[in-house]
Protein backbone atom coordinates (compact mmCIF):
# COMPACT_ATOMS: atom_id res chain seq x y z
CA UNK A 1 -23.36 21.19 8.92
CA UNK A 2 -24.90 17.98 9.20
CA UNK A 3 -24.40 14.91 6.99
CA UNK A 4 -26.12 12.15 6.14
CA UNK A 5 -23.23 10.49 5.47
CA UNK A 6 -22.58 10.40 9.44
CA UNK A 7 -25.79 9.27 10.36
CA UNK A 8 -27.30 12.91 10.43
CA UNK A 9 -24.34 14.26 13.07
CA UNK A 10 -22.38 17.20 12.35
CA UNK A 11 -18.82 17.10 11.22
CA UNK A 12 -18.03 18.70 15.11
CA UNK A 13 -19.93 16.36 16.94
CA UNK A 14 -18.42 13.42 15.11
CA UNK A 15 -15.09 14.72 15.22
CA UNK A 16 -15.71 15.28 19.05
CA UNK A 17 -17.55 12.34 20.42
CA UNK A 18 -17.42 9.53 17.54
CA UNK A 19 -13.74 9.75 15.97
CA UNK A 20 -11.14 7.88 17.61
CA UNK A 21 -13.42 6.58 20.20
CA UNK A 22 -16.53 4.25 19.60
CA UNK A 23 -18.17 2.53 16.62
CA UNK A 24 -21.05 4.21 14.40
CA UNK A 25 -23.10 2.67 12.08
CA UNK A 26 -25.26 4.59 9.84
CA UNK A 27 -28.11 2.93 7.40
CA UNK A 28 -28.17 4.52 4.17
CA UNK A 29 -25.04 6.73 4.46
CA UNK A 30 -25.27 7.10 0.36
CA UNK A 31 -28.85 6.47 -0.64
CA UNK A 32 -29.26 4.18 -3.82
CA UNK A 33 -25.19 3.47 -3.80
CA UNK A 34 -24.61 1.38 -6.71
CA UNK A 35 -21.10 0.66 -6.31
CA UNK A 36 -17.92 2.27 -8.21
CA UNK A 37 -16.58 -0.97 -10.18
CA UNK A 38 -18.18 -4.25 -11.73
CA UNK A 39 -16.65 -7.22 -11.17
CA UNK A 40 -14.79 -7.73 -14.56
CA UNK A 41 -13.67 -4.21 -14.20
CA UNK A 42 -12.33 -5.15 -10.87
CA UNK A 43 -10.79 -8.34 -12.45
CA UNK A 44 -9.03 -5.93 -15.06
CA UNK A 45 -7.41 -3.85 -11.89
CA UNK A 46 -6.08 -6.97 -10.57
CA UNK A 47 -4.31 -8.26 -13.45
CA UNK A 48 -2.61 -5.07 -13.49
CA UNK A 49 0.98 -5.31 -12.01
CA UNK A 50 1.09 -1.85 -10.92
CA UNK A 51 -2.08 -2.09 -8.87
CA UNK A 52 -1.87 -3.60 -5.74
CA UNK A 53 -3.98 -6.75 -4.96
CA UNK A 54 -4.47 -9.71 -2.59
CA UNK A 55 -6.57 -12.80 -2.94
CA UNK A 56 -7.54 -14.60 0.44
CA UNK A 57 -9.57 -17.82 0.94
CA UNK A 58 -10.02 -20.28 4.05
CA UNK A 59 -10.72 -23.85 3.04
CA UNK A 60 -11.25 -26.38 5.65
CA UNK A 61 -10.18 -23.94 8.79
CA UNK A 62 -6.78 -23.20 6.55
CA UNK A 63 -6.63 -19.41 5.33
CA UNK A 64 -4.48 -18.87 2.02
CA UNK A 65 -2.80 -15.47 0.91
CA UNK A 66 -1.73 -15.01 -2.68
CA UNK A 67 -0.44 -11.64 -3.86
CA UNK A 68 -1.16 -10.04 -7.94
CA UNK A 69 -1.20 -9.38 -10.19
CA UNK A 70 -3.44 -12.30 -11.07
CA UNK A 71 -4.07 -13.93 -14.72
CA UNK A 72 -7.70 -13.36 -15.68
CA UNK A 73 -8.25 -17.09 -16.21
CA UNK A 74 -7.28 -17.55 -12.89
CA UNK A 75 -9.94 -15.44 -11.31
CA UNK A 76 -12.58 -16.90 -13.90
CA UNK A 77 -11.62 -20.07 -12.35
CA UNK A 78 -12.64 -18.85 -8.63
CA UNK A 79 -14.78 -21.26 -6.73
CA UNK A 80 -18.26 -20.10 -6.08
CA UNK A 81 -17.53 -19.62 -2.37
CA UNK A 82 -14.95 -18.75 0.70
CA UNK A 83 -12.90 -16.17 -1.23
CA UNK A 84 -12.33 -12.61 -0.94
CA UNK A 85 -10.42 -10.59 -3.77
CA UNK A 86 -8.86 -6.64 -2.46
CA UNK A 87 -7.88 -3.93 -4.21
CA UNK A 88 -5.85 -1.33 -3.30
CA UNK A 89 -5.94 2.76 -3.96
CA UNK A 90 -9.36 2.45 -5.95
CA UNK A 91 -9.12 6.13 -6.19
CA UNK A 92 -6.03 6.25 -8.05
CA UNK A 93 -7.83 4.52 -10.99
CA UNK A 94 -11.19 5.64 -10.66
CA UNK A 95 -12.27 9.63 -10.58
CA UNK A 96 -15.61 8.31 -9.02
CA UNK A 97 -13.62 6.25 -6.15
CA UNK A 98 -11.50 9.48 -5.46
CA UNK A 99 -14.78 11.61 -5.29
CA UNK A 100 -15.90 9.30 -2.65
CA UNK A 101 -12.53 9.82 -0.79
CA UNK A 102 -13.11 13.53 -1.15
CA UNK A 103 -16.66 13.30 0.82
CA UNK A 104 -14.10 12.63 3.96
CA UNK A 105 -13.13 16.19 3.33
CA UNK A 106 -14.15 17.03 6.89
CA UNK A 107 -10.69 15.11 7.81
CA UNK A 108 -7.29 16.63 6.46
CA UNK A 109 -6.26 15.18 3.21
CA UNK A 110 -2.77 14.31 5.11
CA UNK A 111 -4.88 11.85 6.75
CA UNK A 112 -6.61 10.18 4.05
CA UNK A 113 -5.02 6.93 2.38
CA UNK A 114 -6.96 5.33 -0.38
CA UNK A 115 -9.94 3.58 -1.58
CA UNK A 116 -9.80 0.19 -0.34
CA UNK A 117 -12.25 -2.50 -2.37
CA UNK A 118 -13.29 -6.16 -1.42
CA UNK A 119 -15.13 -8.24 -3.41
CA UNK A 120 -16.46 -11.48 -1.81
CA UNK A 121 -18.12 -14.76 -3.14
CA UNK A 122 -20.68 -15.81 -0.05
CA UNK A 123 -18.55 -16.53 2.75
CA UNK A 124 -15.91 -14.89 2.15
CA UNK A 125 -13.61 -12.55 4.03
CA UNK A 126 -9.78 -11.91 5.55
CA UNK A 127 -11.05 -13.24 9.07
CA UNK A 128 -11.46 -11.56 12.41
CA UNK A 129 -8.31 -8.90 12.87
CA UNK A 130 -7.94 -5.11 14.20
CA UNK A 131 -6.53 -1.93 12.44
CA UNK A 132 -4.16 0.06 13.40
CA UNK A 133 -5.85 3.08 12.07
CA UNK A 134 -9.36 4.42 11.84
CA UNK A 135 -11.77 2.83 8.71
CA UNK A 136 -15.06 3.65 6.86
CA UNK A 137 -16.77 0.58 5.41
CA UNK A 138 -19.13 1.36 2.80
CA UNK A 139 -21.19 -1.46 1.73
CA UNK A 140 -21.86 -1.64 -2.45
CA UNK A 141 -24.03 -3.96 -3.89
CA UNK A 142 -24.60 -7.27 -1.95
CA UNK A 143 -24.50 -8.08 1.94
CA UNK A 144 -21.95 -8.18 4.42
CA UNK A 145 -22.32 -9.33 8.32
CA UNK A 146 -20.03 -7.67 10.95
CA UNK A 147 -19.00 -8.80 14.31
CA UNK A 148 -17.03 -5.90 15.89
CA UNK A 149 -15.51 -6.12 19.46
CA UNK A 150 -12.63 -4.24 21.65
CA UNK A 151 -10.90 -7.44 21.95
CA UNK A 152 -8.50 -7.53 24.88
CA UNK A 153 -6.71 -10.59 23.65
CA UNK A 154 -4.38 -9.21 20.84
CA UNK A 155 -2.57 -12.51 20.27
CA UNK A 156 -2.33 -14.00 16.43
CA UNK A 157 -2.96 -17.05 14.79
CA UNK A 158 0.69 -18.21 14.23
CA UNK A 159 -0.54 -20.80 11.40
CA UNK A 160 -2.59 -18.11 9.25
CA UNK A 161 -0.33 -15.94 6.41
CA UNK A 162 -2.39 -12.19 7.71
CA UNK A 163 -2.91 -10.94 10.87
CA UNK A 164 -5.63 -12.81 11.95
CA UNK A 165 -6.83 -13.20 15.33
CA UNK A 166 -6.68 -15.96 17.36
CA UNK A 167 -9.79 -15.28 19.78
CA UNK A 168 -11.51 -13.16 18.83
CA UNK A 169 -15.23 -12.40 20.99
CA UNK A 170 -17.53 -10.10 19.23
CA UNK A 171 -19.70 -7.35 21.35
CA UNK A 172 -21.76 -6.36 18.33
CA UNK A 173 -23.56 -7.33 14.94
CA UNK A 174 -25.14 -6.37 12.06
CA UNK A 175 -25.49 -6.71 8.55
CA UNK A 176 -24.72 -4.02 6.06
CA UNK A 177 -26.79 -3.53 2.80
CA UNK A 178 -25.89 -1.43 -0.08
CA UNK A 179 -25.43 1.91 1.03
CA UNK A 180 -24.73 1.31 4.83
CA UNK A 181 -21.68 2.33 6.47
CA UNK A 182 -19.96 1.70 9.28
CA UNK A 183 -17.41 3.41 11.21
CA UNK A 184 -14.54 1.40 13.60
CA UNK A 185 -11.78 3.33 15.81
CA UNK A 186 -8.14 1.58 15.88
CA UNK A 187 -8.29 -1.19 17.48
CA UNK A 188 -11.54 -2.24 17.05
CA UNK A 189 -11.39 -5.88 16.09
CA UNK A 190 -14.27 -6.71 13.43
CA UNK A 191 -15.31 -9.63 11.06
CA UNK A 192 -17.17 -9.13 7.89
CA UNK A 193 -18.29 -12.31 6.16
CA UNK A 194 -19.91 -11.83 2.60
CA UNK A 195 -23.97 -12.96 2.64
CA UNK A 196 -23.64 -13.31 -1.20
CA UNK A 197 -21.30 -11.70 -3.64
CA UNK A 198 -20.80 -8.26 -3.24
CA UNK A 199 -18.55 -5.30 -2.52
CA UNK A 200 -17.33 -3.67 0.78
CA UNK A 201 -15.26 -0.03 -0.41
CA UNK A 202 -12.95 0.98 2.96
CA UNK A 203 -11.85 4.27 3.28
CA UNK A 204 -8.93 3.71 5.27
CA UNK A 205 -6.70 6.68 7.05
CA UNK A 206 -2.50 6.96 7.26
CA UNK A 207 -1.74 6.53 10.93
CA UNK A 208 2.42 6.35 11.02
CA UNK A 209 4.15 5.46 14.03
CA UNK A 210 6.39 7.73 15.85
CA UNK A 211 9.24 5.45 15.25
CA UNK A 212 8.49 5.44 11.40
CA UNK A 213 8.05 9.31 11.47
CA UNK A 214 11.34 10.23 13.55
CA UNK A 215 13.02 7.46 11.03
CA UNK A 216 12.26 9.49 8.28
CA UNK A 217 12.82 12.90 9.74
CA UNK A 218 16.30 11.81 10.64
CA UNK A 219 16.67 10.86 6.68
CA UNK A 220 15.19 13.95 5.64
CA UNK A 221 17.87 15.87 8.17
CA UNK A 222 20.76 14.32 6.48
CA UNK A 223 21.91 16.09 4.19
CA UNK A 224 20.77 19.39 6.16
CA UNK A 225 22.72 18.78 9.28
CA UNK A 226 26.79 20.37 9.43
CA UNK A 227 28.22 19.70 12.08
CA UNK A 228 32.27 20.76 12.33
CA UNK A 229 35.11 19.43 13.87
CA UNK A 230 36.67 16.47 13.74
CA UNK A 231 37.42 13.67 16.15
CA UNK A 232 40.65 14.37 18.06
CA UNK A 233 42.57 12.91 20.97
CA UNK A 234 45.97 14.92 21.34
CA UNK A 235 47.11 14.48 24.54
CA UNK A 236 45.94 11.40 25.29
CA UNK A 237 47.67 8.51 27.41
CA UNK A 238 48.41 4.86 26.42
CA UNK A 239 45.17 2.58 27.15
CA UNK A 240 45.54 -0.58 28.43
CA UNK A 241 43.08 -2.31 26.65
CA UNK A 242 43.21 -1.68 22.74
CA UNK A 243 39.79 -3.47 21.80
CA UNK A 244 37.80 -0.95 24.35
CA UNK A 245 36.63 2.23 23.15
CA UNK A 246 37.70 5.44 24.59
CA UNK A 247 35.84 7.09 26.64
CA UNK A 248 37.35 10.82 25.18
CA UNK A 249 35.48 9.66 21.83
CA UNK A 250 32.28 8.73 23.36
CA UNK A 251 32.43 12.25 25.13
CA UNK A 252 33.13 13.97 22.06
CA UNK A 253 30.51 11.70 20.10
CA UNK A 254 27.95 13.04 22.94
CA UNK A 255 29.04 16.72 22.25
CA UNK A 256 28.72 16.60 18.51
CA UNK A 257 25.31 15.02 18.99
CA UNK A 258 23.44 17.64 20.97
CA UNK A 259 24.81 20.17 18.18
CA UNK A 260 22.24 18.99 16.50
CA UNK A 261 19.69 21.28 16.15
CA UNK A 262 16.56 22.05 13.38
CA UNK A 263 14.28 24.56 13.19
CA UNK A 264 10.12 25.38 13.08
CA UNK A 265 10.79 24.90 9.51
CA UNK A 266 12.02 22.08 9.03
CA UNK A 267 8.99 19.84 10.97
CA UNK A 268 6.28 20.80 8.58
CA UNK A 269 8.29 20.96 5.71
CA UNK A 270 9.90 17.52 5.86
CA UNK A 271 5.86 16.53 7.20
CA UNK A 272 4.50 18.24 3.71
CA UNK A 273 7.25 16.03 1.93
CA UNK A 274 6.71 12.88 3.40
CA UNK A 275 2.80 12.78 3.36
CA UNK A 276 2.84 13.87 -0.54
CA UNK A 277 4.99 11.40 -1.46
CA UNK A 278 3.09 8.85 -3.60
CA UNK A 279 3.56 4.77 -2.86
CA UNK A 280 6.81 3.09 -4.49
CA UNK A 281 4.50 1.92 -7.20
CA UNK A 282 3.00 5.12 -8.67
CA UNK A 283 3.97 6.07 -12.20
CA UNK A 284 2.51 9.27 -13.13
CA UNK A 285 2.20 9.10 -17.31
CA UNK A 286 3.30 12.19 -19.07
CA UNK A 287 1.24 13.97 -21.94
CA UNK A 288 1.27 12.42 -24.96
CA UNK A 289 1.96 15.36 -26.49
CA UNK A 290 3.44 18.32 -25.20
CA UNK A 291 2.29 22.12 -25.36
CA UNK A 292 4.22 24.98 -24.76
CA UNK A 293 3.95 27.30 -21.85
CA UNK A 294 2.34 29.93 -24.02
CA UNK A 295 -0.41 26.78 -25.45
CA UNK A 296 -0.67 25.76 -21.75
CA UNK A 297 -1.99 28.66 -20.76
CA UNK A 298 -4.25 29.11 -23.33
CA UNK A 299 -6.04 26.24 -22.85
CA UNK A 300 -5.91 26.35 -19.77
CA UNK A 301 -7.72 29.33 -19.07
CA UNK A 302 -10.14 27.39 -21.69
CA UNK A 303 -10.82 25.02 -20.13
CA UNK A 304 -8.93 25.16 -16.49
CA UNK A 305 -7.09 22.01 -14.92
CA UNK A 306 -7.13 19.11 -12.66
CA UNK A 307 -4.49 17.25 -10.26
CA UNK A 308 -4.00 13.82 -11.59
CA UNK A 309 -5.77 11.40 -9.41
CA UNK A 310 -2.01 10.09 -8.47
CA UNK A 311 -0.95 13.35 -7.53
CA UNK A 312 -0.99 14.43 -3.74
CA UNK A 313 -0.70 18.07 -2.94
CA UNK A 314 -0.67 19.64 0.42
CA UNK A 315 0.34 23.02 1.90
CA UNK A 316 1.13 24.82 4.80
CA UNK A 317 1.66 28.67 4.93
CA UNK A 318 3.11 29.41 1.62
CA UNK A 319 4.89 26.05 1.31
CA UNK A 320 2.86 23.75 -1.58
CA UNK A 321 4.29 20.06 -1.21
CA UNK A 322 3.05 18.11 -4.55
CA UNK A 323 4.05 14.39 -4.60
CA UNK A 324 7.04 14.79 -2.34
CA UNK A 325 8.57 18.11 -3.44
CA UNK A 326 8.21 21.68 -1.94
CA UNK A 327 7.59 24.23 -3.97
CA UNK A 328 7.68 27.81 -2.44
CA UNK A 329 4.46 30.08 -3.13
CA UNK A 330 4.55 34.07 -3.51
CA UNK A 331 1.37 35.57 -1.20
CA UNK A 332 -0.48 36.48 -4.95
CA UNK A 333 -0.88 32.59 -5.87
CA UNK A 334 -1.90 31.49 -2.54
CA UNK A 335 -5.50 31.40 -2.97
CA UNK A 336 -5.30 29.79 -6.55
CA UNK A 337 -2.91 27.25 -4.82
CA UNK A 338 -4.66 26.41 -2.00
CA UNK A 339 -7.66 26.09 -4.18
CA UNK A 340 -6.40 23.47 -5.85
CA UNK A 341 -5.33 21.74 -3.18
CA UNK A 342 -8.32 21.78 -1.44
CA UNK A 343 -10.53 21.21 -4.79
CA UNK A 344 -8.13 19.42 -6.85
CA UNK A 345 -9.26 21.40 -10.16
CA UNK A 346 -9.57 25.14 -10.69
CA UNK A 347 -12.01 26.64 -13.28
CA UNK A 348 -11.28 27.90 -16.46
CA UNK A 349 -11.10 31.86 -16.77
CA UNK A 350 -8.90 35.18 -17.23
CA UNK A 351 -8.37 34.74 -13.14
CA UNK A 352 -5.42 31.63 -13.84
CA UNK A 353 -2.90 34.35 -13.68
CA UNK A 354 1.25 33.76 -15.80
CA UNK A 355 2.73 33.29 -12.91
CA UNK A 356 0.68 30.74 -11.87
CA UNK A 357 0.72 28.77 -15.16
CA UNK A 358 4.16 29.45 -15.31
CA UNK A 359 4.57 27.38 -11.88
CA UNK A 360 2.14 24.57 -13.07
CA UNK A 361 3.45 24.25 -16.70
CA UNK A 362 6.47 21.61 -15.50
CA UNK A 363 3.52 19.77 -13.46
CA UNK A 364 1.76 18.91 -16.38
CA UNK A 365 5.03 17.71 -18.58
CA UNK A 366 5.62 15.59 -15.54
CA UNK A 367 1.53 14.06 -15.53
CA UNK A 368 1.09 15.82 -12.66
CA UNK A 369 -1.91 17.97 -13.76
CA UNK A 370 -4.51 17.81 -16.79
CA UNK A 371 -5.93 20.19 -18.79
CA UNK A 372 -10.22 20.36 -18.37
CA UNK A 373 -11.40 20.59 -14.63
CA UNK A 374 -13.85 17.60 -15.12
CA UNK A 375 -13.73 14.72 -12.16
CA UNK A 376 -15.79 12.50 -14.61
């Protein structure tokens, strides 16, 4: 299927010559975009301390960093130029920022990060830097100019507080209007500098490293590795030198080591946890009153239910991993499981089988889940 949000390319062409590898930029990706937040509603976000935000500004050559939550006097009291004001996970606050996450459906949701949103006073911007993971910027009301380049000189400017480059020679340019998109690869160095005020959303991607990954596996293997035995050295001989370690218990060290062993299990399963585990900062609020399992259901099949848009929930097979726990599925409520997962709601009818509400009824105590399938 083609979409116009990729310039008029299919998902399997994109996916095949276009992700990972080159630029794209593609006028009018969302005809008549207005934008998902105003600026005082943006301003509200920031002042937030559970919403992640960053202020940036370059006066005279000298680029400042200052972390939120932010006062709202303060950021009434913004100059009328050279700033740059980001927002982090858009789409956990805003069902219309996490719809526009969901159009990059044709990518796996263990992929997808957040909603990223800039809002710029005319020459503004964080300054010319690369990514470490692939980005969609999607321009909102106002202009933007990019300078994009595969910059071979990755060195950074020690004196600046981000990762800002310090030579940076651009290959390309252009200037996105509301509505415009374009599309950069890791690596890609790029530059946008706000025109006039206005608002760049980036749809940025989870890219861990392998060292970060195999970190975390080894965590998540803790408490499931038993290894027996115990360090012994009967028969051993007096050692001339106390302070140096034996060479018995580095050979037995060695042995004990390559006991350890997991299974095809245990890679997706500790992958399901990780990737559905929300950010440090997410607090999921639970109903403000609570109904009963039998009332659940009820209205539920009233009026059907939604994930929270907090709540990540991913599967493989019949394992369902929702915000860092797995939770075992019977083959009957796979389809309504993986339905949700893939939909995030399910629609209100006879087919929400017990069981099934049965499973979800401790998602919803936790905030988890809503009653009503409405994104709006």
């Amino acid at each position: 299927m083609r979409l116009q949000l990729l310039g008029g390319l299919s998902t399997k062409r994109f996916l095949s010559q276009i992700w990972q590898t080159k630029p794209l930029l593609v006028r009018d990706a969302i005809p008549d975009f207005k934008g998902l937040v105003q600026a005082p509603e943006l301003f509200a976000l920031a002042a937030r301390g559970d919403v992640e935000s960053r202020l940036v500004s370059r006066r005279g050559g000298s680029w400042k960093l200052r972390h939120g939550p932010f006062s709202r006097t303060e950021l009434a009291r913004l100059p009328k130029s050279g700033w740059t004001l980001l927002v982090h996970g858009l789409n956990l606050e805003l069902p219309a920022a996490d719809n526009l996450l969901r159009r990059f459906r044709f990518l796996p949701y263990a992929r997808l990060d957040d909603i990223m949103v800039s809002y710029a006073a005319p020459g503004g911007g964080v300054g010319p830097h690369f990514d470490s993971y692939d980005v969609f910027l999607l321009q909102g009301p106002g202009l933007r100019r990019w300078r994009i380049g595969r910059s071979r000189d990755r060195g950074l400017d020690p004196s600046a507080p981000l990762r800002i480059l310090r030579s940076f020679r651009p290959q390309m340019e252009c200037v996105l209007a509301p509505g415009d998109m374009l599309y950069l690869p890791p690596g890609w160095a790029h530059d946008g500098v706000a025109l006039e005020p206005g608002f760049t959303y980036s749809v940025g991607f989870r890219a861990p490293s392998h060292g970060e990954i195999a970190r975390e596996f080894l965590s998540y293997m803790e408490s499931r590795i038993e290894i027996s035995g115990r360090y012994s050295d009967r028969g051993s001989v007096p050692q001339k030198n106390p302070a140096e370690i034996p060479g018995q218990m580095i050979r037995q060290t060695q042995e004990a080591f390559r006991r350890i062993r997991w299974t095809a299990k245990d890679v997706p399963r500790f992958l399901g946890e990780y990737l559905s585990t929300p950010k440090p900062h997410i607090v999921f609020s639970r109903p403000g009153f609570r109904w009963s399992q039998a009332r659940f259901a009820t209205l539920c099949r009233a009026r059907g239910v939604r994930l929270d848009l907090r709540t990540n929930m991913l599967f493989r097979g019949l394992d369902f991993f929702v915000n860092g726990e797995r939770f075992a599925s019977s083959p009957p409520l796979l389809p309504a499981l993986s339905r949700l997962a893939n939909e995030r709601r399910l629609k209100a009818g006879p087919g929400l089988s017990r069981p099934l509400l049965q499973l979800l009824h401790p998602w919803y105590l936790s905030g988890w889940l809503h009653i009503g399938d409405s994104r709006e």
